[in-house]
N, C-alpha and C. Protein backbone atom coordinates (compact mmCIF):
# COMPACT_ATOMS: atom_id res chain seq x y z
N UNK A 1 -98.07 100.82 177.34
CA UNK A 1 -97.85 101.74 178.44
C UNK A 1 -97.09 101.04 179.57
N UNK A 2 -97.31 99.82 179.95
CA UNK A 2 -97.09 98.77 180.64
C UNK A 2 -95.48 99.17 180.38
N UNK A 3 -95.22 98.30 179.33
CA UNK A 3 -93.34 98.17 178.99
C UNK A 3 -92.92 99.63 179.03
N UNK A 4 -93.53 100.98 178.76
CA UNK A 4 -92.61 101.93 179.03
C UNK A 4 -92.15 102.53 180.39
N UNK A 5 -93.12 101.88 181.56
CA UNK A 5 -93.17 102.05 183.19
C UNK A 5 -92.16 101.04 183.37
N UNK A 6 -92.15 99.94 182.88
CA UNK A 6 -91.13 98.64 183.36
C UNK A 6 -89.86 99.41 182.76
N UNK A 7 -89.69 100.12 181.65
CA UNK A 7 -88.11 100.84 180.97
C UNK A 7 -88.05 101.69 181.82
N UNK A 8 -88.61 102.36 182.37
CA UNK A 8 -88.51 103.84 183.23
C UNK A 8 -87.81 103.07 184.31
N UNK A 9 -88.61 102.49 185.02
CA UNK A 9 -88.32 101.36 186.68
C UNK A 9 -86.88 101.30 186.23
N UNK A 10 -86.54 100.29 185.35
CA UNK A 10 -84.98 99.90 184.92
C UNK A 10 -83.84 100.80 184.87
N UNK A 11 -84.21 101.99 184.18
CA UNK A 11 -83.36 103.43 184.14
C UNK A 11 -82.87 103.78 185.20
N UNK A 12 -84.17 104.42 185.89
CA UNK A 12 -83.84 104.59 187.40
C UNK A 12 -82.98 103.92 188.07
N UNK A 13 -83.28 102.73 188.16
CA UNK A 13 -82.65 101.49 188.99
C UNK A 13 -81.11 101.43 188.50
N UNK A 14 -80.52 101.67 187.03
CA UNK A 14 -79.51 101.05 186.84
C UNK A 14 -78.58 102.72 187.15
N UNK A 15 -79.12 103.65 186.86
CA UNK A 15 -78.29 105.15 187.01
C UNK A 15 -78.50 105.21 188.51
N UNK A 16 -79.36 105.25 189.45
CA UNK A 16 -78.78 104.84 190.94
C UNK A 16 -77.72 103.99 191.47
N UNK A 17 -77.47 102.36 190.69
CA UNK A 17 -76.92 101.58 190.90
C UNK A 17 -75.32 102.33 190.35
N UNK A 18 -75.23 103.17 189.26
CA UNK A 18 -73.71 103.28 188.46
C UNK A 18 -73.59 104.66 189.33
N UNK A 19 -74.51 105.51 190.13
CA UNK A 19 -74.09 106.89 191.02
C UNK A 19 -73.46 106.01 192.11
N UNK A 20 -73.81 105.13 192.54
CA UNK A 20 -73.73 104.48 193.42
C UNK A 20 -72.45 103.94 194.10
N UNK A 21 -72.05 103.22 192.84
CA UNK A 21 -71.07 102.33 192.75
C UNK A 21 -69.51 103.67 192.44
N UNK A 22 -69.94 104.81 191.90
CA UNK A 22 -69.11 105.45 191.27
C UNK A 22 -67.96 106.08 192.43
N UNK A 23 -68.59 105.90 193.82
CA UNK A 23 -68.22 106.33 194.78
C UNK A 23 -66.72 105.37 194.97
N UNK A 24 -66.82 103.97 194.77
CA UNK A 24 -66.32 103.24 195.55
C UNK A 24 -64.30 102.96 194.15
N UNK A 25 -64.61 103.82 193.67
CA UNK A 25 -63.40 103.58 192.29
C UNK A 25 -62.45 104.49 193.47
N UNK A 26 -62.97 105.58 194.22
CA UNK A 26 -61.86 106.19 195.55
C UNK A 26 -61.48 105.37 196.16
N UNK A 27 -62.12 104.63 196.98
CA UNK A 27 -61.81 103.84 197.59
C UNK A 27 -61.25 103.11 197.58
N UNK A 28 -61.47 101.86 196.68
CA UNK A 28 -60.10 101.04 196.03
C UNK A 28 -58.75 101.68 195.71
N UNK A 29 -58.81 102.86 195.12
CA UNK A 29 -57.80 103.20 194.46
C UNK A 29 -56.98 103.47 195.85
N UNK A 30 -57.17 104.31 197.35
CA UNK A 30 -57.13 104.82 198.18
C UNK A 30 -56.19 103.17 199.08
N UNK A 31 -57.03 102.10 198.78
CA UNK A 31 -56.84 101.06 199.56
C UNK A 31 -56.23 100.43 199.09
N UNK A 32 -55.81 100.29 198.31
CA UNK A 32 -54.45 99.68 197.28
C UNK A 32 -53.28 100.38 197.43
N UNK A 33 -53.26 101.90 197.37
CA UNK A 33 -52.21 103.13 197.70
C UNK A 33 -51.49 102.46 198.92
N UNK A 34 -52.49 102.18 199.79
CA UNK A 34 -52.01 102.17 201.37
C UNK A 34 -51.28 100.85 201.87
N UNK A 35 -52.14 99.88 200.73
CA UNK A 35 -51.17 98.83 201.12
C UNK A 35 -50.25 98.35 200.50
N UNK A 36 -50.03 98.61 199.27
CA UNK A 36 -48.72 98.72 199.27
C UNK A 36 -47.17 99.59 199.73
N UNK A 37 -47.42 100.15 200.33
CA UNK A 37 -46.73 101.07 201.25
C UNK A 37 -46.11 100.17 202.15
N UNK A 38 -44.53 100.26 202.57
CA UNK A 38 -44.17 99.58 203.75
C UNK A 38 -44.75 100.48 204.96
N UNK A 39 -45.71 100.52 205.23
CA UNK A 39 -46.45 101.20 206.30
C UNK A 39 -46.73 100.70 208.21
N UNK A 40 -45.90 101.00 208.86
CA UNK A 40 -46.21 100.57 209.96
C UNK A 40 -47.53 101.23 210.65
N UNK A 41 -48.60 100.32 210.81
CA UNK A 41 -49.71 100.63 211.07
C UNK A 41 -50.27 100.41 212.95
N UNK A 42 -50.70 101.69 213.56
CA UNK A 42 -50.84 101.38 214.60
C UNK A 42 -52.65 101.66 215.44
N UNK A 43 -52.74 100.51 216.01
CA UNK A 43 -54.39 100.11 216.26
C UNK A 43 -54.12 100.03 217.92
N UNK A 44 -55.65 101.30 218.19
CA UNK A 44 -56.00 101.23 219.43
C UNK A 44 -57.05 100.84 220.10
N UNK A 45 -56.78 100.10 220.94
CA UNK A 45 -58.12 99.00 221.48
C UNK A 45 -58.79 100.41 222.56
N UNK A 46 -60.08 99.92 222.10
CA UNK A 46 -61.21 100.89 222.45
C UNK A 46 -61.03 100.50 224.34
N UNK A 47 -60.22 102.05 225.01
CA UNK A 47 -60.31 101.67 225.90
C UNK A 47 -61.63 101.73 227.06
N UNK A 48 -61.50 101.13 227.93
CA UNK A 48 -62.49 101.34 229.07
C UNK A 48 -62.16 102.21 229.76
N UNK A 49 -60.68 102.48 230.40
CA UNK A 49 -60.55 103.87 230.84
C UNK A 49 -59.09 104.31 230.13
N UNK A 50 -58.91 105.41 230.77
CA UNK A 50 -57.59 105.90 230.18
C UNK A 50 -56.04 104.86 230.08
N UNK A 51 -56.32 104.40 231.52
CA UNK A 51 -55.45 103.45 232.13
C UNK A 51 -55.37 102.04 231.63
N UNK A 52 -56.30 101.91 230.25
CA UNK A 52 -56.40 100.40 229.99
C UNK A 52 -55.79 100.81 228.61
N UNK A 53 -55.34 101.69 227.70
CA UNK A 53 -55.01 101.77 226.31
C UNK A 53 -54.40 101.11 226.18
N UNK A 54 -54.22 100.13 224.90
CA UNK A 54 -53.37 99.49 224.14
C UNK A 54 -53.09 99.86 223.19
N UNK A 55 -51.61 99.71 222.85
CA UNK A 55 -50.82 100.70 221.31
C UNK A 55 -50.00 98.94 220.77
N UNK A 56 -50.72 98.93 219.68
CA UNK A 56 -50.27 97.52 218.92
C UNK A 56 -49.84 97.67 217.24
N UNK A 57 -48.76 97.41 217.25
CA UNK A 57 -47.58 97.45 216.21
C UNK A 57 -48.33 96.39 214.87
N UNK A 58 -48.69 96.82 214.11
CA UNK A 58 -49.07 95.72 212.99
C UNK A 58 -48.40 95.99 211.66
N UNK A 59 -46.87 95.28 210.96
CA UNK A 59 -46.19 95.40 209.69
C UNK A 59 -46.75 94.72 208.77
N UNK A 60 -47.29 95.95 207.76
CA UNK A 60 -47.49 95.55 206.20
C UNK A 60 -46.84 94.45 205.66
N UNK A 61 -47.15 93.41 205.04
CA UNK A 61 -46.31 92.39 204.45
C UNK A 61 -45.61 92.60 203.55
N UNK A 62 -44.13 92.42 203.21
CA UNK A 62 -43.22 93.01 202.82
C UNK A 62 -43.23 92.83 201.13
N UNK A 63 -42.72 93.81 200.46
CA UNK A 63 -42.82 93.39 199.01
C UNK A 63 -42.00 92.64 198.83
N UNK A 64 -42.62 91.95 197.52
CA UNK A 64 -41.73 90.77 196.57
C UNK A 64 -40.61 91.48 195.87
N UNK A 65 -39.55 91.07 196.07
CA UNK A 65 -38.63 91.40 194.76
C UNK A 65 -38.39 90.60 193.78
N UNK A 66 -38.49 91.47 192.27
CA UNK A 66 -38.48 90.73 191.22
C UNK A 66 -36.83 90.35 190.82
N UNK A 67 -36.56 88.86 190.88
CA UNK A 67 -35.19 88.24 190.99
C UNK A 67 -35.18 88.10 189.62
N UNK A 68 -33.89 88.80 188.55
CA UNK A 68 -33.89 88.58 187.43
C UNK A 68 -33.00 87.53 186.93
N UNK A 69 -33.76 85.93 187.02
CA UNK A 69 -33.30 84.97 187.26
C UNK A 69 -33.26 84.35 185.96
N UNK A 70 -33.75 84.91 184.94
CA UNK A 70 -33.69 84.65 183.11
C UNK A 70 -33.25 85.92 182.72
N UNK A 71 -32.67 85.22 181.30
CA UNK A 71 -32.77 86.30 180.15
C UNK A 71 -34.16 86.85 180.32
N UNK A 72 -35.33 86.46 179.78
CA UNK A 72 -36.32 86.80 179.44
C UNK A 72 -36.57 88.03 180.54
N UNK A 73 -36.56 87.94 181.90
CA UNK A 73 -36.32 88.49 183.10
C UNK A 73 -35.49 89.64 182.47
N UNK A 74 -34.22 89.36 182.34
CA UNK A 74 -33.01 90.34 182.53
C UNK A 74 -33.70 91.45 181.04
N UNK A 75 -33.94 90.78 179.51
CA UNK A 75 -34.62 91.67 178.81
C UNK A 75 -35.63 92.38 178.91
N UNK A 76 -36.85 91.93 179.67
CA UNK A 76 -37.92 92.68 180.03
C UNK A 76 -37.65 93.57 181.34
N UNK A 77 -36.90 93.57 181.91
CA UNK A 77 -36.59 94.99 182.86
C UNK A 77 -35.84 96.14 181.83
N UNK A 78 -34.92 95.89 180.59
CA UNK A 78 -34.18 96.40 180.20
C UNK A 78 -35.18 97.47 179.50
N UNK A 79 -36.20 96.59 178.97
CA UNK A 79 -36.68 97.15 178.12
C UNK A 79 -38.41 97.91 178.99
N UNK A 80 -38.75 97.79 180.38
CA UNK A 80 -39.52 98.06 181.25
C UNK A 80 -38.90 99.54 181.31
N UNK A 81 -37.42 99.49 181.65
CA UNK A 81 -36.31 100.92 182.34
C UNK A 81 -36.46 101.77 181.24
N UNK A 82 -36.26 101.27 180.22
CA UNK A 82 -35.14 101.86 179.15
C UNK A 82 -36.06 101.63 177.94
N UNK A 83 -35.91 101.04 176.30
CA UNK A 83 -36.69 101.06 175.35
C UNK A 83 -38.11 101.40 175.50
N UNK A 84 -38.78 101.04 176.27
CA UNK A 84 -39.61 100.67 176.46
C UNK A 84 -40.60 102.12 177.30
N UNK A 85 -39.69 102.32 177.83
CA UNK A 85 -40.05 103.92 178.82
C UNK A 85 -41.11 103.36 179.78
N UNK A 86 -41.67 102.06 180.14
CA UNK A 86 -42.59 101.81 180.89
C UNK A 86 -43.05 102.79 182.23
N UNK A 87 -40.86 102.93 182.65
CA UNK A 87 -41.25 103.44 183.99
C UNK A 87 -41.59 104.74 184.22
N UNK A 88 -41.89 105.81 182.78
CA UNK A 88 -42.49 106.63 183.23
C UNK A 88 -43.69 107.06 183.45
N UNK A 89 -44.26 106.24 183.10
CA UNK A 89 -45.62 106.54 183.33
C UNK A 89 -46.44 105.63 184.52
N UNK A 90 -45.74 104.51 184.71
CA UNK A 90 -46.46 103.39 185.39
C UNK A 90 -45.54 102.90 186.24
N UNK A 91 -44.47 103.35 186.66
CA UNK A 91 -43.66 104.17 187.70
C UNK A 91 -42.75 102.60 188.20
N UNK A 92 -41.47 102.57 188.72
CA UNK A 92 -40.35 101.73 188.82
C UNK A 92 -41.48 100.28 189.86
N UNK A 93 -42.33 100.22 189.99
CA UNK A 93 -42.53 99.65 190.88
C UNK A 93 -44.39 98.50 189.74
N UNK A 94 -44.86 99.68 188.70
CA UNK A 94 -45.91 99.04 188.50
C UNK A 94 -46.55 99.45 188.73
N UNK A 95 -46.63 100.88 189.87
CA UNK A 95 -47.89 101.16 191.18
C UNK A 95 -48.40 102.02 189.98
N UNK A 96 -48.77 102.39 188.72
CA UNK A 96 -49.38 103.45 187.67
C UNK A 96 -49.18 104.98 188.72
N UNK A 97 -49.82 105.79 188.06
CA UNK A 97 -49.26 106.93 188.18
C UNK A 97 -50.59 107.82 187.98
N UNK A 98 -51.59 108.23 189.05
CA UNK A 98 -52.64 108.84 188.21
C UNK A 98 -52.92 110.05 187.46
N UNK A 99 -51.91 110.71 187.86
CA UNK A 99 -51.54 112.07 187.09
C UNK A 99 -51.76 111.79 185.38
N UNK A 100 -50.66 110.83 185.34
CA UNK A 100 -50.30 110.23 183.73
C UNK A 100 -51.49 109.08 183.51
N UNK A 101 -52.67 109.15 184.32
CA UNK A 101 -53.71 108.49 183.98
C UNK A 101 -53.17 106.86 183.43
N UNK A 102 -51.86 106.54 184.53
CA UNK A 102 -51.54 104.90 184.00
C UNK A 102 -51.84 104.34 184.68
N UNK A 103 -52.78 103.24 185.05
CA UNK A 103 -52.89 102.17 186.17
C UNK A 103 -51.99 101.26 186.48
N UNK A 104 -52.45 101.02 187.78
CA UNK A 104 -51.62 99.82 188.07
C UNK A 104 -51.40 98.77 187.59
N UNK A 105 -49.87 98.44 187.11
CA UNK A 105 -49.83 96.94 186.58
C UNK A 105 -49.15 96.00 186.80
N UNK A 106 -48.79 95.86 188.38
CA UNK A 106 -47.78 95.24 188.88
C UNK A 106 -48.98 94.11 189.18
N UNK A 107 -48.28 92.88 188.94
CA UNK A 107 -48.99 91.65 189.31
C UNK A 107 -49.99 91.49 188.06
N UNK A 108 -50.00 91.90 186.95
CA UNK A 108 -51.13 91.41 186.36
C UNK A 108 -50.84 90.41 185.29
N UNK A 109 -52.07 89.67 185.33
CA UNK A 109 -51.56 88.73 184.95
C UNK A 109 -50.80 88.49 183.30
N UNK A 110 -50.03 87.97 182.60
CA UNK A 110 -48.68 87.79 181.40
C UNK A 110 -49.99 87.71 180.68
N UNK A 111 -50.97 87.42 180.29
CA UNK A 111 -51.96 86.72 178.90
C UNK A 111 -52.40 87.85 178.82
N UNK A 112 -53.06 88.86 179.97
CA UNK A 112 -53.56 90.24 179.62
C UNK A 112 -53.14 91.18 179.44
N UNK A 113 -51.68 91.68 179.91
CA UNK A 113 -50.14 92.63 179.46
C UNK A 113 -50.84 91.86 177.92
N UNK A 114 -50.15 91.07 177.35
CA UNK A 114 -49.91 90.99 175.98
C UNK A 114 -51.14 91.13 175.06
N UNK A 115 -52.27 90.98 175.41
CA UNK A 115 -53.05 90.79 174.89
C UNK A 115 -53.61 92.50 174.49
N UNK A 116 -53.44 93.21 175.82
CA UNK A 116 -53.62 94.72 175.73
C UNK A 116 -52.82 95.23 175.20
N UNK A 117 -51.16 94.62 175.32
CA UNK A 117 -50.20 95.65 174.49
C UNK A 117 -50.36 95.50 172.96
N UNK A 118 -50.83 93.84 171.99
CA UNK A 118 -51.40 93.87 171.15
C UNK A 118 -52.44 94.44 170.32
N UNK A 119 -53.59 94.63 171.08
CA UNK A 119 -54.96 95.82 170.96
C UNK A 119 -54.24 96.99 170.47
N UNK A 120 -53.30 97.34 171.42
CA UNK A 120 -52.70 98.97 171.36
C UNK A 120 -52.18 98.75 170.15
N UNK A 121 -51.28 98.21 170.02
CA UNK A 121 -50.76 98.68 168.95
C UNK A 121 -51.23 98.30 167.68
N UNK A 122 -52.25 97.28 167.53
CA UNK A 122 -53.20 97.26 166.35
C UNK A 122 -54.15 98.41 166.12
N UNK A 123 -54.19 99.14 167.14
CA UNK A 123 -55.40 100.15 167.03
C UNK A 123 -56.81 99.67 167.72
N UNK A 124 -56.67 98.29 167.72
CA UNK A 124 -58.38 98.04 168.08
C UNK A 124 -58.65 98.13 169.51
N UNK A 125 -57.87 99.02 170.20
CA UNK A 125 -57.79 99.33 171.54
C UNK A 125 -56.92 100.73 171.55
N UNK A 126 -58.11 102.01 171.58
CA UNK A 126 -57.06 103.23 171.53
C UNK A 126 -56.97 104.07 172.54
N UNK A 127 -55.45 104.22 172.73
CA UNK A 127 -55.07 104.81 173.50
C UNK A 127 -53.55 105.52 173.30
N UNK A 128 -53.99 106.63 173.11
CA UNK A 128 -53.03 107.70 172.32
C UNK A 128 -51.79 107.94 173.43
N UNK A 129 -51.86 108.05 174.54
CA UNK A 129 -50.47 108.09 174.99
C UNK A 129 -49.69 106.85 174.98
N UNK A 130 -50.15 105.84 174.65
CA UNK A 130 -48.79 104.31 174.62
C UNK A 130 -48.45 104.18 173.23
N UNK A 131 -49.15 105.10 171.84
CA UNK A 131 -49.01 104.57 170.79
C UNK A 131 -46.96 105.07 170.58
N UNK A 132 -46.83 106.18 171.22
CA UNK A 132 -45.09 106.32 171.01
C UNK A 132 -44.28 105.02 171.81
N UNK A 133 -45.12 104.47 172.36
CA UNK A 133 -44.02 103.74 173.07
C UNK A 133 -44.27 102.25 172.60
N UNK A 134 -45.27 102.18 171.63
CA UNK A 134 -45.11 100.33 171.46
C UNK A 134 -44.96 100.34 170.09
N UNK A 135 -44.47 101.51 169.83
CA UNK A 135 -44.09 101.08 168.06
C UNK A 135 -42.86 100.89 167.77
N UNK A 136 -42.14 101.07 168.69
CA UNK A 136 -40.76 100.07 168.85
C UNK A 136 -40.20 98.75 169.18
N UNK A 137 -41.48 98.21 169.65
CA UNK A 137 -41.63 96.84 170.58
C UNK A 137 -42.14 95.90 169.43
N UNK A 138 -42.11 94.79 169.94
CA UNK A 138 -42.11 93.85 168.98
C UNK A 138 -42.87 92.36 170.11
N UNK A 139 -43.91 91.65 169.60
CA UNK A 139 -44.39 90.47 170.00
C UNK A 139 -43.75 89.45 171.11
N UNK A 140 -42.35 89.32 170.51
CA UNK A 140 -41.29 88.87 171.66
C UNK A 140 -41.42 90.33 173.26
N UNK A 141 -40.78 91.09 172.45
CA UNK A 141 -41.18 92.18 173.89
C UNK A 141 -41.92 92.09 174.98
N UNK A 142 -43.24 92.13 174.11
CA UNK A 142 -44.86 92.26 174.72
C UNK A 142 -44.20 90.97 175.72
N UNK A 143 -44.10 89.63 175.34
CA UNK A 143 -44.03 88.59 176.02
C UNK A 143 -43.45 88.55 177.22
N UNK A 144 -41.91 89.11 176.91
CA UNK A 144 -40.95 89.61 177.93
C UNK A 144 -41.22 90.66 178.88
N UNK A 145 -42.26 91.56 178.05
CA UNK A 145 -42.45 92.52 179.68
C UNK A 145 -43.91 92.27 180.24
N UNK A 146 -44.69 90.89 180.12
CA UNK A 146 -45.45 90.50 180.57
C UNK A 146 -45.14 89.85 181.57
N UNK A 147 -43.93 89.09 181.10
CA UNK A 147 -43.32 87.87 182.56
C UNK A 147 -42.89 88.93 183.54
N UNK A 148 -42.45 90.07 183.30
CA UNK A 148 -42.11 90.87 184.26
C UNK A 148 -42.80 91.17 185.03
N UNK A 149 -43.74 92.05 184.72
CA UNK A 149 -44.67 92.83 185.11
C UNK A 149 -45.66 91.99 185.98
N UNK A 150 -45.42 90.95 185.64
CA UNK A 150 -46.26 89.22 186.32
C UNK A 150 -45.71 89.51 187.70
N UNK A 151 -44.42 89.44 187.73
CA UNK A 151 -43.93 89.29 188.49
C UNK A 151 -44.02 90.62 189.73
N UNK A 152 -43.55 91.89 189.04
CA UNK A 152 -43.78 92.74 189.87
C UNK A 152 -44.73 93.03 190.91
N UNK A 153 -44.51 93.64 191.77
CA UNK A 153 -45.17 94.21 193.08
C UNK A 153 -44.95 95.58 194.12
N UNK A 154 -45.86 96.23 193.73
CA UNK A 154 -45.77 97.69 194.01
C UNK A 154 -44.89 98.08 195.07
N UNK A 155 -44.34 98.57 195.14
CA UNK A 155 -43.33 98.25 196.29
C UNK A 155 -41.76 97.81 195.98
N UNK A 156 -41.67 96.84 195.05
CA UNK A 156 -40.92 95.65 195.01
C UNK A 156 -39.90 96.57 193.69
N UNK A 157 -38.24 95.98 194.06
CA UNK A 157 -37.10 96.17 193.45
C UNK A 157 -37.05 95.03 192.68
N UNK A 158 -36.55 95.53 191.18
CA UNK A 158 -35.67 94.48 190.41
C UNK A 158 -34.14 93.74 191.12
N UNK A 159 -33.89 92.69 191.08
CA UNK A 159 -32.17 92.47 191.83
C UNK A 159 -31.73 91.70 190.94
């Protein structure tokens, strides 16, 4: 009787903890939106009277641009734009797209791009809208639009 009060306690505890937490997937998503934005952001000091307001200018830090300074570079945008169709779903920048349910994948890191675009297209990771688009791609690819995508930053132009 003992252990089925201690399983109950646990239940409770862990479906409060996942209602809980379920809140905060807005939030991030919300706070990531915003900063990558070239957004000029403006903060007002809590005045004492009318006559004391302060209006203070604070610029977003500017995006990286991805310099296509290799082949490997120059093929993995080609194939990011173009073969590859990356940018429609997960949009010229990386920033995903939540409509098309693609996350963000600008900045992530080259070992996990490949490792996920591998899954996919073995099957042991399914996900039915990328299967049209990586059955054209090839191991070298995966590699090449990992260094990219490494590189990218929401915000940020290929040059």
């Amino acid at each position: 009787m003992e252990s089925r009060l201690v399983l109950f306690l646990f239940f409770i505890a862990l479906t409060i903890g996942a209602v809980s937490l379920s809140g905060y997937k807005k939030f991030f998503n919300n706070s990531r939106d915003l900063s990558q934005k070239n957004l000029v952001a403006k903060k007002e000091a809590k005045p004492r009277n009318e006559a004391e307001t302060e209006e203070v200018e604070v610029e977003v830090s500017q995006p990286k641009a991805v310099v296509l300074s290799s082949e490997q570079l120059k093929r993995a945008h080609a194939i990011y734009t173009g073969k590859g169709e990356c940018i429609r779903c997960h949009g010229e920048f990386g920033q995903g797209n939540p409509k098309e349910e693609a996350p963000v994948i600008a900045g992530q890191h080259d070992w996990y791009i490949v490792d996920q675009l591998n899954k996919m297209k073995k099957g042991e990771r399914v996900n039915e809208k990328m299967n049209p688009y990586l059955k054209g791609l090839t191991e070298n690819d995966f590699k090449d639009l990992a260094a990219y995508i490494t590189e990218l930053r929401a915000g940020s132009k290929a040059e």
